[in-house]
Protein backbone atom coordinates (compact mmCIF):
# COMPACT_ATOMS: atom_id res chain seq x y z
CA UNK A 1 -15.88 153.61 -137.54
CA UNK A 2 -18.04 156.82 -137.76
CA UNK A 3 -17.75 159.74 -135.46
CA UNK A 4 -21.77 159.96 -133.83
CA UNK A 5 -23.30 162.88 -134.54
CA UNK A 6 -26.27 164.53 -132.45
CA UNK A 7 -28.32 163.29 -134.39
CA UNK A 8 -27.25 159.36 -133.97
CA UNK A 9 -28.23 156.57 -131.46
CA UNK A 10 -25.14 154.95 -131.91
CA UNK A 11 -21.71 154.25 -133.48
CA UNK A 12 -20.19 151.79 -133.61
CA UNK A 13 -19.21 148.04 -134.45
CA UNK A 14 -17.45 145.02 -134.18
CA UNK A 15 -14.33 142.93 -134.26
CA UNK A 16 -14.96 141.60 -137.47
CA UNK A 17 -14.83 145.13 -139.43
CA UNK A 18 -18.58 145.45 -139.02
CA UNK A 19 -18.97 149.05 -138.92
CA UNK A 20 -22.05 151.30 -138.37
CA UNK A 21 -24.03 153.77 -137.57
CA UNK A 22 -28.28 154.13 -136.29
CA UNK A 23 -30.25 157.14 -137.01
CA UNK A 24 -34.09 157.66 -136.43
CA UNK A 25 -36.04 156.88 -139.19
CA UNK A 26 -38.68 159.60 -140.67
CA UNK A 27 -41.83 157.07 -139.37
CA UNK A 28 -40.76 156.69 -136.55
CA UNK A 29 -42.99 157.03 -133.71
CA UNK A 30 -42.87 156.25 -129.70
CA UNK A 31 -45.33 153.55 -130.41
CA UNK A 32 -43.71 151.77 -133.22
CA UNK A 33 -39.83 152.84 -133.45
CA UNK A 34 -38.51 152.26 -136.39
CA UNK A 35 -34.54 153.00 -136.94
CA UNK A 36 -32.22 153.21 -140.10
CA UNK A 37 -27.94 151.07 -139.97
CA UNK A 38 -25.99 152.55 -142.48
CA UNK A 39 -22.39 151.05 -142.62
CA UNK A 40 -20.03 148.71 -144.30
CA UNK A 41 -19.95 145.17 -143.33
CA UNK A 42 -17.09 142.85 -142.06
CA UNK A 43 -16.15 142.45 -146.19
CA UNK A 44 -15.86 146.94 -146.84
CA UNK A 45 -19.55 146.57 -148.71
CA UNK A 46 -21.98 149.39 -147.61
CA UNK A 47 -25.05 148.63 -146.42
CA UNK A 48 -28.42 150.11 -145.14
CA UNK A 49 -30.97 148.30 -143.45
CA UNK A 50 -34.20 149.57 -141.46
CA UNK A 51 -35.45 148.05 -138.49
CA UNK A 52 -38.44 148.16 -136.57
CA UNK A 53 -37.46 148.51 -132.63
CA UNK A 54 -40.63 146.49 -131.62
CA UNK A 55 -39.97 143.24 -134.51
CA UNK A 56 -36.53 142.41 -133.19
CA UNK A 57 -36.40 138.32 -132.13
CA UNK A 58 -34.02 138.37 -129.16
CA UNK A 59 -33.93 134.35 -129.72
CA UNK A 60 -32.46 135.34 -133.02
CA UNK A 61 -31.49 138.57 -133.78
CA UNK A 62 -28.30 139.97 -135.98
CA UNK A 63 -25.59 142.17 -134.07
CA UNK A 64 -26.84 145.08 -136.04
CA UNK A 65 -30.59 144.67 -134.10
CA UNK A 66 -29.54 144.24 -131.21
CA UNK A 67 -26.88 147.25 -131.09
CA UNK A 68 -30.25 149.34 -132.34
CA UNK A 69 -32.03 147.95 -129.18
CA UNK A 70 -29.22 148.77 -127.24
CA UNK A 71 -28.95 152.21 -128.32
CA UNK A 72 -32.82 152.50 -128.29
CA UNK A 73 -32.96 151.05 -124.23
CA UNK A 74 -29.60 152.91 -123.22
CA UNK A 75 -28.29 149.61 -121.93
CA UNK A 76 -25.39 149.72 -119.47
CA UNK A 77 -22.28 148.89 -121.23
CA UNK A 78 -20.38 149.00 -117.83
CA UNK A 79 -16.69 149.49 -118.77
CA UNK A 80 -16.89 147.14 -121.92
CA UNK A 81 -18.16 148.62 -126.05
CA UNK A 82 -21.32 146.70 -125.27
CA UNK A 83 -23.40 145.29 -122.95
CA UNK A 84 -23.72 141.82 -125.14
CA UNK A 85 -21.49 138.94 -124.27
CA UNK A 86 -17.92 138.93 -125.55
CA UNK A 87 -18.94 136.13 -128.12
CA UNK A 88 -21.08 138.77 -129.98
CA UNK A 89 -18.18 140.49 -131.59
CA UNK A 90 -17.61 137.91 -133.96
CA UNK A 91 -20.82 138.44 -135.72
CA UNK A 92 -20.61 139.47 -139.45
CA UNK A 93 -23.73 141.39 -140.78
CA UNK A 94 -25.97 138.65 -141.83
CA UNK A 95 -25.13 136.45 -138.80
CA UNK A 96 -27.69 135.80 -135.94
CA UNK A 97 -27.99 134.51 -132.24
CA UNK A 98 -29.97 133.69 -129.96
CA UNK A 99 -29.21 136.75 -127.15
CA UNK A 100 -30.86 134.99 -124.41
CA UNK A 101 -29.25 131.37 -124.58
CA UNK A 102 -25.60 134.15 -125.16
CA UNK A 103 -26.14 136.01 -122.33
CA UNK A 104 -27.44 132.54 -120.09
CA UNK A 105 -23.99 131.29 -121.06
CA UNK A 106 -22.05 133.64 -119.53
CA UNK A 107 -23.86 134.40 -116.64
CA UNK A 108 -23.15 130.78 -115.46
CA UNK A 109 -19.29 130.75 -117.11
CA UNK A 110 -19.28 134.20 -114.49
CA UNK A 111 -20.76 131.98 -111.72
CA UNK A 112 -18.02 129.65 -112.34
CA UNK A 113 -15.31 131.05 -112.06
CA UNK A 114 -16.32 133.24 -109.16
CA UNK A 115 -16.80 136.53 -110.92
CA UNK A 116 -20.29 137.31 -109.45
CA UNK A 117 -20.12 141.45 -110.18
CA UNK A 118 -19.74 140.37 -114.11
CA UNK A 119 -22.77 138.02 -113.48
CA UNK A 120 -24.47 140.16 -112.14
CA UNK A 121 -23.84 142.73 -114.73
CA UNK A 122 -24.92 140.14 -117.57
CA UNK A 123 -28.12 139.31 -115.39
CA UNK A 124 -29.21 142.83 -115.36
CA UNK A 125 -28.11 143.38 -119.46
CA UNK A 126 -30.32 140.27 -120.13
CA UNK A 127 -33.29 141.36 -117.96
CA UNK A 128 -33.34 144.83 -119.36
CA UNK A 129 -33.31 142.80 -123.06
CA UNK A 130 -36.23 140.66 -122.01
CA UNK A 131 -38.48 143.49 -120.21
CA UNK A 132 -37.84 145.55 -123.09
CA UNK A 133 -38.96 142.73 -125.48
CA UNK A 134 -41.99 141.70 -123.29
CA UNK A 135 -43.75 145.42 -123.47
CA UNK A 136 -44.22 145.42 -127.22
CA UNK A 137 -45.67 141.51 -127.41
């Protein structure tokens, strides 16, 4: 784990060991933001990966990309490490989901059993997701 610094987005990582951190990149503009991961991955190997904000796939997107659109959208987290569904922090590095179909998932598994303020929670995480997604098509 790495301590954020003022100049960070975010910190953070996963269950697996996935473990990173997001920075600005140099080119990065309000029109096109662009970010930099640096971290290790679930297996101790550093990596470093840059990602444009407005490129990210929601229908299939790695944990890494979507914690950088988290940080970029200041998504409510509520009480939780992220605002993704608990299925999420199993990801390794180079694995990828589809956010939407996640996040659909547990909104009705919430429904379900009755928990309607966590469904409600996941319904607002998703719609900030897709708003966000739907401004830079």
């Amino acid at each position: 784990m790495y301590l954020k610094t003022d100049d960070m987005l975010f910190s953070s990582g996963n269950g697996t060991g996935l473990s990173f951190y997001i920075k600005y990149a140099e080119e990065s503009t309000e029109d096109n933001p662009v970010v930099i991961a640096k971290g290790v991955d679930e297996n101790g190997k550093e990596f470093e990966e840059k990602i444009n904000i407005n490129d990210i796939n929601l229908r299939n997107a790695s944990y890494v990309e979507m914690s950088a659109l988290e940080a970029y959208y200041n998504v409510d987290k509520g009480n939780s490490l992220s605002s993704f569904p608990q299925e999420t922090g199993c990801m390794g590095l180079n694995d990828r989901c589809d956010l939407i179909s996640s996040f659909e998932k547990v909104i009705q598994d919430m429904n379900k059993l009755g928990r309607y303020d966590l469904q409600m929670f996941y319904m607002r995480n998703m719609n900030t997701y897709l708003n966000a997604s739907s401004k830079h098509k």
